[in-house]
C-alpha atoms as a PDB file:
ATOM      1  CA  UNK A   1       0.000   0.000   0.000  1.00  0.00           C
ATOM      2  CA  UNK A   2       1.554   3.341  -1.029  1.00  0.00           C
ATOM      3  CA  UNK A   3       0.331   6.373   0.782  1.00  0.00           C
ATOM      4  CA  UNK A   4       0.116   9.894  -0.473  1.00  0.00           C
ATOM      5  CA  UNK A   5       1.686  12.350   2.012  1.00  0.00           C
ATOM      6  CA  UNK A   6       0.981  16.342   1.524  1.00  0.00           C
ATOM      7  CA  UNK A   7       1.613  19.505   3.127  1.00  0.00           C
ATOM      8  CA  UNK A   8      -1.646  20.495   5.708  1.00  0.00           C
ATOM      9  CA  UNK A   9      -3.102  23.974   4.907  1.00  0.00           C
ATOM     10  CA  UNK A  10      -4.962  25.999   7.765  1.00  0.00           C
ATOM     11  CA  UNK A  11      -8.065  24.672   6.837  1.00  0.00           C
ATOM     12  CA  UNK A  12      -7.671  21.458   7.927  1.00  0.00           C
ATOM     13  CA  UNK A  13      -6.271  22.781  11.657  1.00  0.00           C
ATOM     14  CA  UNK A  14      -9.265  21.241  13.491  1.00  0.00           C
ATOM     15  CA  UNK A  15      -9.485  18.001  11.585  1.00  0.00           C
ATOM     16  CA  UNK A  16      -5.793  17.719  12.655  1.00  0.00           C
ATOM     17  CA  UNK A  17      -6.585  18.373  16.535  1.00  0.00           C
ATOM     18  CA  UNK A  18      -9.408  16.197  16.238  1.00  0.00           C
ATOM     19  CA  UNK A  19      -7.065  13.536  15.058  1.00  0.00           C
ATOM     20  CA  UNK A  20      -4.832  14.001  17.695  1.00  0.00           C
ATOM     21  CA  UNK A  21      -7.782  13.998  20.332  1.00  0.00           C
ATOM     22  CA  UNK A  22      -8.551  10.566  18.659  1.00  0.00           C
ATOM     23  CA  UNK A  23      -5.047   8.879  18.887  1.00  0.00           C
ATOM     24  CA  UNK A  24      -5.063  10.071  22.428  1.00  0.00           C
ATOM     25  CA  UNK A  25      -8.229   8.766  23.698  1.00  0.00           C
ATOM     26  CA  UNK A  26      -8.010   5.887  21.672  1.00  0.00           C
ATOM     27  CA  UNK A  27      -4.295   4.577  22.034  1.00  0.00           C
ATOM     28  CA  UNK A  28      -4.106   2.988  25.139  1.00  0.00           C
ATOM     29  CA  UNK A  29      -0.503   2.831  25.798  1.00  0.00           C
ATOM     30  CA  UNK A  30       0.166   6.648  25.125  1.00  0.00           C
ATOM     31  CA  UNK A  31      -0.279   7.941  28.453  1.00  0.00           C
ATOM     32  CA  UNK A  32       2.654   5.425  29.321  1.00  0.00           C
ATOM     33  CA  UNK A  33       5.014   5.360  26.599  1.00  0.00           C
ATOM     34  CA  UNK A  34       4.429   9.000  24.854  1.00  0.00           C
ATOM     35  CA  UNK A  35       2.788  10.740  27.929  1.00  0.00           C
ATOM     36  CA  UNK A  36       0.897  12.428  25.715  1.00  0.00           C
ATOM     37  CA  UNK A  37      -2.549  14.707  27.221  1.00  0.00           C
ATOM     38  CA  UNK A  38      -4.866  16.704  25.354  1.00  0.00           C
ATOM     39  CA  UNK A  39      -4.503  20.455  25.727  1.00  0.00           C
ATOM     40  CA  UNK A  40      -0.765  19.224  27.112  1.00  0.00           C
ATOM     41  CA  UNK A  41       0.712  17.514  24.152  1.00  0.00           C
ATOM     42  CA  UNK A  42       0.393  18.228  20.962  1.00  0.00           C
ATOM     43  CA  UNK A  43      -0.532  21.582  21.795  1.00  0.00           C
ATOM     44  CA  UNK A  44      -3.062  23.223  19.694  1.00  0.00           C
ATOM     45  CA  UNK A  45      -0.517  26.667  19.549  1.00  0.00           C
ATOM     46  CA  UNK A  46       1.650  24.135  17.901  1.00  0.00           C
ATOM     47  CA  UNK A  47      -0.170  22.085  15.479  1.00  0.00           C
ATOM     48  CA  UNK A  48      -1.396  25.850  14.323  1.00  0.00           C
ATOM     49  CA  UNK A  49       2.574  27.277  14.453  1.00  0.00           C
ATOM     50  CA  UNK A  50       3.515  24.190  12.352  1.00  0.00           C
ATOM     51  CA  UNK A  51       1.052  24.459  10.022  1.00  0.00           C
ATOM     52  CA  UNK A  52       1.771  28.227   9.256  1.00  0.00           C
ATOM     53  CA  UNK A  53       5.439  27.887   8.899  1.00  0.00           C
ATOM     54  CA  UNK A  54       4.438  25.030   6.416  1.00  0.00           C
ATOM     55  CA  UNK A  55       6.020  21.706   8.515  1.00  0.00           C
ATOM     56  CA  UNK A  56       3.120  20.046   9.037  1.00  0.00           C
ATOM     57  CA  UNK A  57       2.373  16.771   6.836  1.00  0.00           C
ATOM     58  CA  UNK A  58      -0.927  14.364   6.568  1.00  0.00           C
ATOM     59  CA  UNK A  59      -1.846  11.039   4.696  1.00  0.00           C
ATOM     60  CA  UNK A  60      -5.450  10.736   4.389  1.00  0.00           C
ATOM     61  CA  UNK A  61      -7.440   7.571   3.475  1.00  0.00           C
ATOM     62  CA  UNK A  62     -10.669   8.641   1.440  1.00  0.00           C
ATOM     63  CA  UNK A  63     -12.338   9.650   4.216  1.00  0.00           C
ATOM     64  CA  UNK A  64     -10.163  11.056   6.618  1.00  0.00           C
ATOM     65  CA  UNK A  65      -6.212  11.566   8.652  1.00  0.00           C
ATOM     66  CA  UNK A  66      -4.650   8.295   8.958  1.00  0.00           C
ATOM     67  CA  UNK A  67      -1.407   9.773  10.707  1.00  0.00           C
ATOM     68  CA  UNK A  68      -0.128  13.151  10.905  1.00  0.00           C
ATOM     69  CA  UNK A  69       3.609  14.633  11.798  1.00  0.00           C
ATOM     70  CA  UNK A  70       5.307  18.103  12.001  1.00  0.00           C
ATOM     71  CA  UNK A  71       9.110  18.491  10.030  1.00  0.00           C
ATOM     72  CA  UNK A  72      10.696  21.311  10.837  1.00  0.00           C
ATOM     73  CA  UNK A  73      13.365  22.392   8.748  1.00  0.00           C
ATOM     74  CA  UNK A  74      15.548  23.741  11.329  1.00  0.00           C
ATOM     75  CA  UNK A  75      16.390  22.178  14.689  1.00  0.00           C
ATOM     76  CA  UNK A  76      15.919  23.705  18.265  1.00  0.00           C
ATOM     77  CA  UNK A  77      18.817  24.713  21.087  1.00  0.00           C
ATOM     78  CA  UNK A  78      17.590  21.137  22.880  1.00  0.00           C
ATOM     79  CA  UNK A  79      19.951  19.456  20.483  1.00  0.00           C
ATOM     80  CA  UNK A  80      22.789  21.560  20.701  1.00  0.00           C
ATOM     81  CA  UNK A  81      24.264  19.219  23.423  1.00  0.00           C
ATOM     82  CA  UNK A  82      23.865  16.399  21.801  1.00  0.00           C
ATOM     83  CA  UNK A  83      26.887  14.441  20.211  1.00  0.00           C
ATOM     84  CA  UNK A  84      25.759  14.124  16.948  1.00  0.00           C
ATOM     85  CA  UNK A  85      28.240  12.929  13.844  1.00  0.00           C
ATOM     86  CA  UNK A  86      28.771  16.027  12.334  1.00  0.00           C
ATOM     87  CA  UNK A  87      28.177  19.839  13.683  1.00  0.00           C
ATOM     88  CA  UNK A  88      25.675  21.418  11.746  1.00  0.00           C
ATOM     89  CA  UNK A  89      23.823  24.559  11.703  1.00  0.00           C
ATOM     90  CA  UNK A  90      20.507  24.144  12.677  1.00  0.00           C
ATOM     91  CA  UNK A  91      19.114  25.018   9.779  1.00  0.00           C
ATOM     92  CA  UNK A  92      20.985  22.472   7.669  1.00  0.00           C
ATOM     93  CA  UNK A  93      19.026  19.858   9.755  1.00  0.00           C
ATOM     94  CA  UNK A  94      15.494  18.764   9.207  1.00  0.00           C
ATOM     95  CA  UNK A  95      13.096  17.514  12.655  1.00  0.00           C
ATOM     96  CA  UNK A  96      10.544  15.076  12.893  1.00  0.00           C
ATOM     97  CA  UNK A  97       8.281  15.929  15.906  1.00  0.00           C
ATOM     98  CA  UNK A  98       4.292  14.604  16.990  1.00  0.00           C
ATOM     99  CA  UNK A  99       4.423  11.497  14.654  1.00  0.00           C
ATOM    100  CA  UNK A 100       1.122  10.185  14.901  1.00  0.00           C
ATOM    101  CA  UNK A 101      -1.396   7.164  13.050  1.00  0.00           C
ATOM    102  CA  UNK A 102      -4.545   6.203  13.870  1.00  0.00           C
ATOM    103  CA  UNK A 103      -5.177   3.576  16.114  1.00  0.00           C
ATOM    104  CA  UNK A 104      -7.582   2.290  13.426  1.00  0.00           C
ATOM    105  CA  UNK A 105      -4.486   2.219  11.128  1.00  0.00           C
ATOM    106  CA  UNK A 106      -1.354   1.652  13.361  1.00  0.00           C
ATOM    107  CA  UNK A 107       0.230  -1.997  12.978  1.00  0.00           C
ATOM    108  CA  UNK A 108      -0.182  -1.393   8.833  1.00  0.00           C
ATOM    109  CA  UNK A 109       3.331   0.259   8.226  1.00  0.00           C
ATOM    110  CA  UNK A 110       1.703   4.026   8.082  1.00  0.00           C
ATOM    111  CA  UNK A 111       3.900   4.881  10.962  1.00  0.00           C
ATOM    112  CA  UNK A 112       7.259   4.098   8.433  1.00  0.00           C
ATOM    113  CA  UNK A 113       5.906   5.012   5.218  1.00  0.00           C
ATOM    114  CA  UNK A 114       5.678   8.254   7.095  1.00  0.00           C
ATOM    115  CA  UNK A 115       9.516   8.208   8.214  1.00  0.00           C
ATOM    116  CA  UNK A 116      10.093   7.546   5.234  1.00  0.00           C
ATOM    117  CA  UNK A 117       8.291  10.763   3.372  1.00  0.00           C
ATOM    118  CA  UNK A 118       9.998  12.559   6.135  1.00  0.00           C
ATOM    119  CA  UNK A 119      13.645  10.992   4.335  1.00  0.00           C
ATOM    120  CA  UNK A 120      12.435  12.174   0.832  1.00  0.00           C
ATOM    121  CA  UNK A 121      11.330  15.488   2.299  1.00  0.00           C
ATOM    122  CA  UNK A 122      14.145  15.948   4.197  1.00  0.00           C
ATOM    123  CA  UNK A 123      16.396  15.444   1.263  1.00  0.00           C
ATOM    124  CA  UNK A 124      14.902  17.093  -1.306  1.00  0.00           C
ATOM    125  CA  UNK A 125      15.041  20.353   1.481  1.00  0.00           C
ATOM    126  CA  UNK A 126      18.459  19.813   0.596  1.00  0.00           C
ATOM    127  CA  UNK A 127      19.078  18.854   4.109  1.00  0.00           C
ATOM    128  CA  UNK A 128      22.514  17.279   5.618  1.00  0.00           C
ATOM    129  CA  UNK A 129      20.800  15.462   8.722  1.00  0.00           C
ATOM    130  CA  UNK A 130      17.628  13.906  10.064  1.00  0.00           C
ATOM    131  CA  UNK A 131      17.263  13.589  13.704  1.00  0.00           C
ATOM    132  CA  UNK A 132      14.575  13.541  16.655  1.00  0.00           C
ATOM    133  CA  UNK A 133      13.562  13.192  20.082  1.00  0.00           C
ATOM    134  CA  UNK A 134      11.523  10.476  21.828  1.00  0.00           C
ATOM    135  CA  UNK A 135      11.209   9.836  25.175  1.00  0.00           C
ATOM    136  CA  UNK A 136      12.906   7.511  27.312  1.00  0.00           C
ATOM    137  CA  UNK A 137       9.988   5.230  27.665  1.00  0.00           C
ATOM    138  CA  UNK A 138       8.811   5.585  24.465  1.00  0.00           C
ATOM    139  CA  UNK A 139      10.337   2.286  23.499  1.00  0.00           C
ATOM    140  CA  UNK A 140       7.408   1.301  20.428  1.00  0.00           C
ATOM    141  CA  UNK A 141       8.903   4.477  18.646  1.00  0.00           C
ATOM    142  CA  UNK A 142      12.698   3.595  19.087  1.00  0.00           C
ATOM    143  CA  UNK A 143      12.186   0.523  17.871  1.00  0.00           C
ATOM    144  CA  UNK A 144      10.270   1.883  14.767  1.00  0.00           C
ATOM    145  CA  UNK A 145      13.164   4.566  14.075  1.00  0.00           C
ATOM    146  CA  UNK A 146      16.171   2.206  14.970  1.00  0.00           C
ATOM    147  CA  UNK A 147      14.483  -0.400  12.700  1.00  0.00           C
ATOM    148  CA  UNK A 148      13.986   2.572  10.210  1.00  0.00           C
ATOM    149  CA  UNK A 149      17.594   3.026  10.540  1.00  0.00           C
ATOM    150  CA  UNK A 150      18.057   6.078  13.128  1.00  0.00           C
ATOM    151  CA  UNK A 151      21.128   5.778  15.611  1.00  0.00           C
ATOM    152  CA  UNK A 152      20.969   7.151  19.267  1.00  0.00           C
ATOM    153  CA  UNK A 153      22.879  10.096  19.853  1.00  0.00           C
ATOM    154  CA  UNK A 154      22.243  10.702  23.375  1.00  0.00           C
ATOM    155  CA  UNK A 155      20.271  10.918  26.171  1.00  0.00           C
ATOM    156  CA  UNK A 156      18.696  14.387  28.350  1.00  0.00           C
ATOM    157  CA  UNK A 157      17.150  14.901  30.824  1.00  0.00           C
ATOM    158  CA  UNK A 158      14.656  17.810  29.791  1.00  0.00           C
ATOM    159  CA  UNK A 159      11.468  19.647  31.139  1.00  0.00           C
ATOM    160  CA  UNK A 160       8.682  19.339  28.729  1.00  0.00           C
ATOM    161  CA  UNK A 161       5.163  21.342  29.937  1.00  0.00           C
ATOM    162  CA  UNK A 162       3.174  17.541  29.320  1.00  0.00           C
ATOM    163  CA  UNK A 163       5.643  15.189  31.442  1.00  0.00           C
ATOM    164  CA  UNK A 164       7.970  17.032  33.801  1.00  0.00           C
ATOM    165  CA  UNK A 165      11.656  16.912  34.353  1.00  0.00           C
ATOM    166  CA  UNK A 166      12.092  13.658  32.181  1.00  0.00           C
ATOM    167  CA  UNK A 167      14.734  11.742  30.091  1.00  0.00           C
ATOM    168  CA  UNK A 168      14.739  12.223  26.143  1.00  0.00           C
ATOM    169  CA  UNK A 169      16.708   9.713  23.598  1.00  0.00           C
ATOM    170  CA  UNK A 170      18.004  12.028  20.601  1.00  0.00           C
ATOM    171  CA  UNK A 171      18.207  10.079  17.250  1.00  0.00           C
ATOM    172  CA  UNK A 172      20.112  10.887  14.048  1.00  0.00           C
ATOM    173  CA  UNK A 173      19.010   9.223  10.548  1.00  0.00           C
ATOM    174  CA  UNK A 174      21.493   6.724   9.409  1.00  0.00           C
ATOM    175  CA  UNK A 175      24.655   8.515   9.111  1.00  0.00           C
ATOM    176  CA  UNK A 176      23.834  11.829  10.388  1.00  0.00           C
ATOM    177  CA  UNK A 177      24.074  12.653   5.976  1.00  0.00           C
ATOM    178  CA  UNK A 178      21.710  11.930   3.275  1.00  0.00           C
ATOM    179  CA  UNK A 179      22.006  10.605   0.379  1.00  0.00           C
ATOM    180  CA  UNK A 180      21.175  13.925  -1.491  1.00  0.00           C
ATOM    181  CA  UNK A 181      23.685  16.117   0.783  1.00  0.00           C
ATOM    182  CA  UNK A 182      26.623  14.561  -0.362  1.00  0.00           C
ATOM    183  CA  UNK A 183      29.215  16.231  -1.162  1.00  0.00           C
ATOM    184  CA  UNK A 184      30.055  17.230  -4.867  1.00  0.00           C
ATOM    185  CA  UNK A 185      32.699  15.403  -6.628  1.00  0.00           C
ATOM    186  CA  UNK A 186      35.595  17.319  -7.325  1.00  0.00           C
ATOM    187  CA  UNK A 187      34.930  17.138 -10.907  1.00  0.00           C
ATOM    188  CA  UNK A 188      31.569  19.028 -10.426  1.00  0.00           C
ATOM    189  CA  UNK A 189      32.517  21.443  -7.630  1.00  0.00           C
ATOM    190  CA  UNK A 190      32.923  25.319  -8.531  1.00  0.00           C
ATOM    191  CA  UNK A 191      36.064  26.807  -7.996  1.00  0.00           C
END
């Protein structure tokens, strides 16, 4: 099954909430392994920030969101400490944040068809590195990524507004490069 992944637009801000609302209520093991709460996390200020700046993604079935994720092309000062394979500017990184399918979906590959968009979005950006956060006990999305082929960077302990003072896992795609950020052969660099 291929899945068609697009840019959201503003109108389709409270579809996306209600689709978060829905995972929430209707994933049982998210209060323990995502601790995420509605009105806590994913924020409504944030789906709507994510959307404007134009990192927010969907992949709808014919009749509505099957999974939803933010991917900001920049990175935030959380990562800064991290060890990651290469120093980059945080704007030569892409971000994968709120990764979400619906429970009537999840256990159908959505989840990684949606990593993967994020790879082909990523690169095409013209980006050098993927990376993101999950927490500690969040162990259903590490496998996912480290299957996916993510690598742990490190580990933080971090105050988020939904779970506290907590522990975060930071994850870098393959490498830390993709394939499109190569560098240029000499024979095709400018001098």
């Amino acid at each position: 099954m291929i899945l068609r992944v697009q840019q959201a637009a503003l109108s389709d801000y409270g579809s996306i909430l209600a689709f978060y609302d829905d995972v929430i209520d209707r994933t049982p093991e998210i209060g323990r392994h995502a601790w995420w709460q509605k009105g806590k996390h994913p924020t409504a200020e944030g789906v709507r920030a994510y959307i404007e700046e134009g990192s927010m993604y969907l992949c709808r079935d014919d009749r509505a969101i099957i999974a939803a994720m933010a991917l900001t092309p920049y990175q935030g000062e959380d990562y800064h400490s991290v060890e990651w394979l290469r120093d980059l500017a945080d704007d030569e990184v892409a971000v994968i944040h709120i990764l979400a399918v619906s429970p009537d979906r999840q256990g159908e590959g959505v989840g990684e068809q949606m990593v993967r968009e994020a790879v082909r979005i990523a690169e095409e950006q013209g980006k050098k590195s993927l990376r993101l956060d999950t927490l500690l006990s969040n162990t259903p999305a590490q496998r996912l990524y480290e299957r996916l082929g993510f690598v742990c960077r490190g580990r933080q302990h971090l105050m988020a507004e939904n779970t506290g003072w907590t522990d975060f896992l930071f994850y870098e795609y393959r490498s830390g490069l993709l394939p499109s950020a190569k560098p240029e052969s000499p024979s095709s660099q400018v001098t």
